[in-house]
Protein backbone atom coordinates (compact mmCIF):
# COMPACT_ATOMS: atom_id res chain seq x y z
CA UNK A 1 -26.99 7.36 -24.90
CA UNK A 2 -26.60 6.45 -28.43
CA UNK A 3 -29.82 5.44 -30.86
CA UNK A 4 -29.80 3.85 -33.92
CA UNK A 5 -32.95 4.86 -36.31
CA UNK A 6 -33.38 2.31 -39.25
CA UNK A 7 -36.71 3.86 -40.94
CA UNK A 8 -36.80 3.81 -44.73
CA UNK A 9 -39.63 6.74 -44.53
CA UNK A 10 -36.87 9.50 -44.61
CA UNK A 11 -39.05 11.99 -43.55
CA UNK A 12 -40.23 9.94 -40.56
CA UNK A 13 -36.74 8.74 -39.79
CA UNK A 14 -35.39 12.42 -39.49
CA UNK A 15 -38.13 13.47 -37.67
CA UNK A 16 -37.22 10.85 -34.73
CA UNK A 17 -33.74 11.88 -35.02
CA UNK A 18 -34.56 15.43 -34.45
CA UNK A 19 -36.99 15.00 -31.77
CA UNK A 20 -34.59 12.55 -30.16
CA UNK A 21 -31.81 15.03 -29.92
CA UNK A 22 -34.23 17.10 -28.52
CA UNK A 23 -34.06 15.35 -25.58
CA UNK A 24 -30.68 15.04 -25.17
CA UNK A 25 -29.58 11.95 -26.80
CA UNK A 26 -27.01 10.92 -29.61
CA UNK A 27 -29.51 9.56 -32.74
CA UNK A 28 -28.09 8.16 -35.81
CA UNK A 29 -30.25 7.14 -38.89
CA UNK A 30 -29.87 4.77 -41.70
CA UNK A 31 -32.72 3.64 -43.90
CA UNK A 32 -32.42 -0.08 -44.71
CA UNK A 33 -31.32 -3.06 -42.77
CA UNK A 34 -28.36 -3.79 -43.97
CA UNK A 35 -27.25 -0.64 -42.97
CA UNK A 36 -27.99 -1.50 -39.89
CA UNK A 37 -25.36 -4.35 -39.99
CA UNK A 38 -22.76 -2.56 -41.72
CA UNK A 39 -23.43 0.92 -38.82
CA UNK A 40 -22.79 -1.42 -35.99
CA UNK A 41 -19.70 -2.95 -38.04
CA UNK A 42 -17.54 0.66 -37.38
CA UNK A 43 -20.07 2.11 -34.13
CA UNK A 44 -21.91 1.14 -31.34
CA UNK A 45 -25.66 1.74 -30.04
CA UNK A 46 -27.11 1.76 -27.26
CA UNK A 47 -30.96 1.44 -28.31
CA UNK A 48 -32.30 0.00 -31.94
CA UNK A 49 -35.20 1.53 -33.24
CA UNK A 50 -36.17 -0.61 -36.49
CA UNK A 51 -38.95 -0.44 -39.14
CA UNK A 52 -40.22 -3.64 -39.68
CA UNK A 53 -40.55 -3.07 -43.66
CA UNK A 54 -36.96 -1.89 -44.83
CA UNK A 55 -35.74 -3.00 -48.38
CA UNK A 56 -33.07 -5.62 -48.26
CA UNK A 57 -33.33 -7.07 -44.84
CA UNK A 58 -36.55 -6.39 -42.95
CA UNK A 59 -36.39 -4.96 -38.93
CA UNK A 60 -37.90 -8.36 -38.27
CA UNK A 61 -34.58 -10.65 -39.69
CA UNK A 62 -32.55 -7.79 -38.16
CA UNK A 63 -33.79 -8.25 -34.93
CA UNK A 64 -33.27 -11.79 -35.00
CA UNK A 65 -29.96 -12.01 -36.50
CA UNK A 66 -28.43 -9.51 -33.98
CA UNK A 67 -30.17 -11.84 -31.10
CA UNK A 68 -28.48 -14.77 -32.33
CA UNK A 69 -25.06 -13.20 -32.57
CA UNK A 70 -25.38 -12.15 -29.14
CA UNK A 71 -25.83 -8.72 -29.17
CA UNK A 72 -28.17 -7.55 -26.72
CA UNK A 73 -29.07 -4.04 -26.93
CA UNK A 74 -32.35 -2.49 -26.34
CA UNK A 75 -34.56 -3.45 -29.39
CA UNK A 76 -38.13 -1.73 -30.42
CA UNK A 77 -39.86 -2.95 -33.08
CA UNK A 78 -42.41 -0.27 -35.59
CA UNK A 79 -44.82 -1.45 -37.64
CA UNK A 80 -48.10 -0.54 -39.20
CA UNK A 81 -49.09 -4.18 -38.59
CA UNK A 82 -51.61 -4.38 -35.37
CA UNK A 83 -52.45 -8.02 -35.39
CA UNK A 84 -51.65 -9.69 -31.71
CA UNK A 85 -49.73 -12.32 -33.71
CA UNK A 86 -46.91 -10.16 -35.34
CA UNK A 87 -46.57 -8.24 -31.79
CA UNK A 88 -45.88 -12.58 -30.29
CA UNK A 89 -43.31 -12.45 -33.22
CA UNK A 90 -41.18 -9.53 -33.09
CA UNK A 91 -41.25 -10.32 -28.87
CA UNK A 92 -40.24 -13.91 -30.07
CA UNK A 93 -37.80 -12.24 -32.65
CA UNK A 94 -36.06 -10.75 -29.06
CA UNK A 95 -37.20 -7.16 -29.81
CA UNK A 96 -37.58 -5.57 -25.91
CA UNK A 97 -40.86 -3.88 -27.46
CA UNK A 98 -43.29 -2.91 -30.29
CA UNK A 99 -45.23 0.05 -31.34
CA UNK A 100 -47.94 0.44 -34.01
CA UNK A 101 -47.89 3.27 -36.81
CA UNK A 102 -48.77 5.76 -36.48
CA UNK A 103 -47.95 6.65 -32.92
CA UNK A 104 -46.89 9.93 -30.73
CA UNK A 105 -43.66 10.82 -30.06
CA UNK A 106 -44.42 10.96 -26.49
CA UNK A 107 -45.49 7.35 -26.40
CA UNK A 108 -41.99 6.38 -28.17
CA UNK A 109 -40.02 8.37 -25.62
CA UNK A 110 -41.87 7.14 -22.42
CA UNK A 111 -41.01 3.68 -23.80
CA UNK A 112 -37.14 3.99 -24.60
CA UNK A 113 -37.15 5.78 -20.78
CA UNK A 114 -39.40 2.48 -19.20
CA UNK A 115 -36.45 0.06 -21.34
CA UNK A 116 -33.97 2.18 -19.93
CA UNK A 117 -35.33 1.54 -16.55
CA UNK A 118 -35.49 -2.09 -16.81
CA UNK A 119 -32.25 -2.31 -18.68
CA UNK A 120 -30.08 -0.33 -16.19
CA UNK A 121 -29.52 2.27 -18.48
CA UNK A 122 -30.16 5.74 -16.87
CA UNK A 123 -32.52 8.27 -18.74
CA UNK A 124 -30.63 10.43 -15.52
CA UNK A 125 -27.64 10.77 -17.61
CA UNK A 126 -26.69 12.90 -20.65
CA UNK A 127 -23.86 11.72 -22.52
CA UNK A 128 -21.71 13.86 -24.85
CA UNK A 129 -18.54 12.89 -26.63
CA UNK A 130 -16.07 11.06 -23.92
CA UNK A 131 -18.01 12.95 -21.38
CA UNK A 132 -21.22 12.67 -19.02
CA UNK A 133 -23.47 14.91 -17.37
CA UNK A 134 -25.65 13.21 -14.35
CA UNK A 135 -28.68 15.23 -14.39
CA UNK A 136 -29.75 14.09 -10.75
CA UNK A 137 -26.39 14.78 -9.28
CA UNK A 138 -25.35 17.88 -11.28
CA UNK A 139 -21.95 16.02 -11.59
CA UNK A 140 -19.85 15.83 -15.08
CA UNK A 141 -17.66 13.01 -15.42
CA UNK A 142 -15.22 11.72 -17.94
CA UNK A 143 -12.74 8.92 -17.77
CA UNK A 144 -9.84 11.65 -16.45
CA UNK A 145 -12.30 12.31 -13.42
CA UNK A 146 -15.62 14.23 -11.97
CA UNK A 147 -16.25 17.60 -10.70
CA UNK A 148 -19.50 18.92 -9.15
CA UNK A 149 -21.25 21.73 -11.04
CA UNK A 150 -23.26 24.51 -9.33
CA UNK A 151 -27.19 24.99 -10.14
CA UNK A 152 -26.35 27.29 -12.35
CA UNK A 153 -23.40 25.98 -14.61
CA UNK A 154 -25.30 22.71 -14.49
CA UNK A 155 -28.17 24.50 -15.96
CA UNK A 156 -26.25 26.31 -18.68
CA UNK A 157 -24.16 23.63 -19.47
CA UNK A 158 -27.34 20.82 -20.20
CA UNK A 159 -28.95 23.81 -22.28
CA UNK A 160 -26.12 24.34 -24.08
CA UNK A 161 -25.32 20.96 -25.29
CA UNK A 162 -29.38 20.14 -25.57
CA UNK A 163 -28.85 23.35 -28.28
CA UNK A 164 -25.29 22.36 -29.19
CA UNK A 165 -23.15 23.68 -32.81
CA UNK A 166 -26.23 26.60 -32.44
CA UNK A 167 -24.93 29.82 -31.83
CA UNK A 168 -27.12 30.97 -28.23
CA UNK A 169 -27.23 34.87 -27.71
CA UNK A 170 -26.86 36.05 -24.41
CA UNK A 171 -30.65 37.03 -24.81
CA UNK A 172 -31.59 33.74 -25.23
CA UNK A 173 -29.33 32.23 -22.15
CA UNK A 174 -30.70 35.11 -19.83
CA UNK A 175 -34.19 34.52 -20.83
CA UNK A 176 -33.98 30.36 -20.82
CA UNK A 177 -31.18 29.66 -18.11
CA UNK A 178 -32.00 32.93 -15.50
CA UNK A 179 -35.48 33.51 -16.79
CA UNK A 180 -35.03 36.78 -17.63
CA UNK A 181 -37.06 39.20 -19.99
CA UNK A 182 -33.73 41.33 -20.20
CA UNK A 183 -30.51 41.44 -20.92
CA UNK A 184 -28.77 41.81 -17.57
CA UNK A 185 -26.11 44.81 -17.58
CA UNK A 186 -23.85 42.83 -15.26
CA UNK A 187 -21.38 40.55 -16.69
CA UNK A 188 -22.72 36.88 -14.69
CA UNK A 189 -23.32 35.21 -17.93
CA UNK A 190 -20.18 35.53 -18.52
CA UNK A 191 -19.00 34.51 -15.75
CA UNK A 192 -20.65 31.30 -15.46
CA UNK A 193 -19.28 30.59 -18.95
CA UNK A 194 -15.64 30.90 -17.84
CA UNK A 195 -16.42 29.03 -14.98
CA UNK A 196 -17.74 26.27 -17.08
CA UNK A 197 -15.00 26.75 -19.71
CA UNK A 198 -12.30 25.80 -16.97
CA UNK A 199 -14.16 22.56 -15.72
CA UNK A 200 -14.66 21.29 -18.70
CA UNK A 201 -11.14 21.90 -19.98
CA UNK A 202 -10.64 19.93 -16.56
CA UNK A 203 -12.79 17.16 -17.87
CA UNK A 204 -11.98 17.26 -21.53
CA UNK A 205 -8.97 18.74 -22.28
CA UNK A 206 -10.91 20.86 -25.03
CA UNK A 207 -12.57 24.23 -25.31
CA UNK A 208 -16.20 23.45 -26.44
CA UNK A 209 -17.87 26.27 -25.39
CA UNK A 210 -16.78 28.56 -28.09
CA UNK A 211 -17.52 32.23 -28.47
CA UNK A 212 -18.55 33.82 -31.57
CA UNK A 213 -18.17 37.42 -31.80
CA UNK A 214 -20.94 39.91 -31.65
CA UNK A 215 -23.00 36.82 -31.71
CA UNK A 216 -23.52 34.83 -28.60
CA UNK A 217 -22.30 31.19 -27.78
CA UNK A 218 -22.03 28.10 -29.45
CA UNK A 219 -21.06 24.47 -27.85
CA UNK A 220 -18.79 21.81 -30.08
CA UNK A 221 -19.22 18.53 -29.01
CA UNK A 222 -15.12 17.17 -28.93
């Protein structure tokens, strides 16, 4: 799932972004709203997160315009204004939802997953580049087809892209994937890896679980 960020407090905006990715999504940011017009001009989104003060078009006519050209992606409003009447607007606007500054993280996450409820979107699925990963089902798909991952390459597979372009040591997978305080003298990481290697290639076509010498593991999202 893909989410746009329009916050013209950089540090703010990247923040989101990070945390975002965190959690498995794709985040994009841009910090005015007309770059919100021209982003969705060359890329999609699935979810709009928009300031309400941006210079050059506020999140407010954004919202609005985008309703009236018919687009009808998941909208949520933030603002440092409280008053009941500017929440009646931005609903009347055809944002989905609103949240005050400053707020938790938490809160904004519980309400992207409670839109993606109502919306139809699954918070149950973790997409990455042509590809999916159904985090109920343990089942990647991709437009050439779906094969069934075990616990265990499920697992590695939705920590590595959660950690994905990072190099991961083997320490690191033993300790977060097997829960492990060692490193494991028998070679099962590995083989899990080439396991995983194959069905993506299946999937994909690609290699994105690269190795990097004397180093560990890195994934690269095709």
């Amino acid at each position: 799932m893909h989410i746009l960020i329009a916050e013209d407090e950089k540090s703010l905006a990247l923040s989101l972004q990070k945390s975002l990715l965190a959690e498995g999504f794709e985040a994009s940011v841009v910090y005015d709203g007309q770059a919100v017009f021209d982003f969705l001009k060359k890329e999609s989104a699935d979810l709009l997160i928009l300031d309400w003060r941006m210079p050059f078009v506020s999140g407010y006519e954004v919202c609005a315009t985008l309703r009236k050209q018919g687009k009808r992606m998941p909208i949520i409003l933030l603002t440092a204004l409280s008053d009941i009447s500017n929440k009646i607007d931005a609903l009347n606007a055809g944002a989905d939802d609103y949240i005050t500054k400053p707020f938790a993280f938490k809160e904004l996450l519980a309400r992207i997953n409670a839109i993606m409820r109502r919306t139809g979107k699954s918070g149950d699925v973790l997409a990455f580049g042509s590809c999916s990963l159904d985090l109920i089902n343990h089942v990647l798909k991709s437009e050439v087809g779906q094969l069934k991952l075990s616990d265990k390459e499920f697992e590695l597979l939705h920590y590595l892209i959660q950690h994905k372009n990072s190099i991961i040591t083997r320490e690191q997978i033993a300790k977060d994937v097997w829960h492990l305080n060692f490193l494991p003298s028998t070679n099962f990481i590995e083989a899990t890896i080439k396991n995983l290697r194959k069905k993506l290639f299946e999937i994909t076509r690609c290699n994105q679980i690269k190795t990097v010498y004397g180093e560990g593991y890195t994934f690269i999202e095709e």
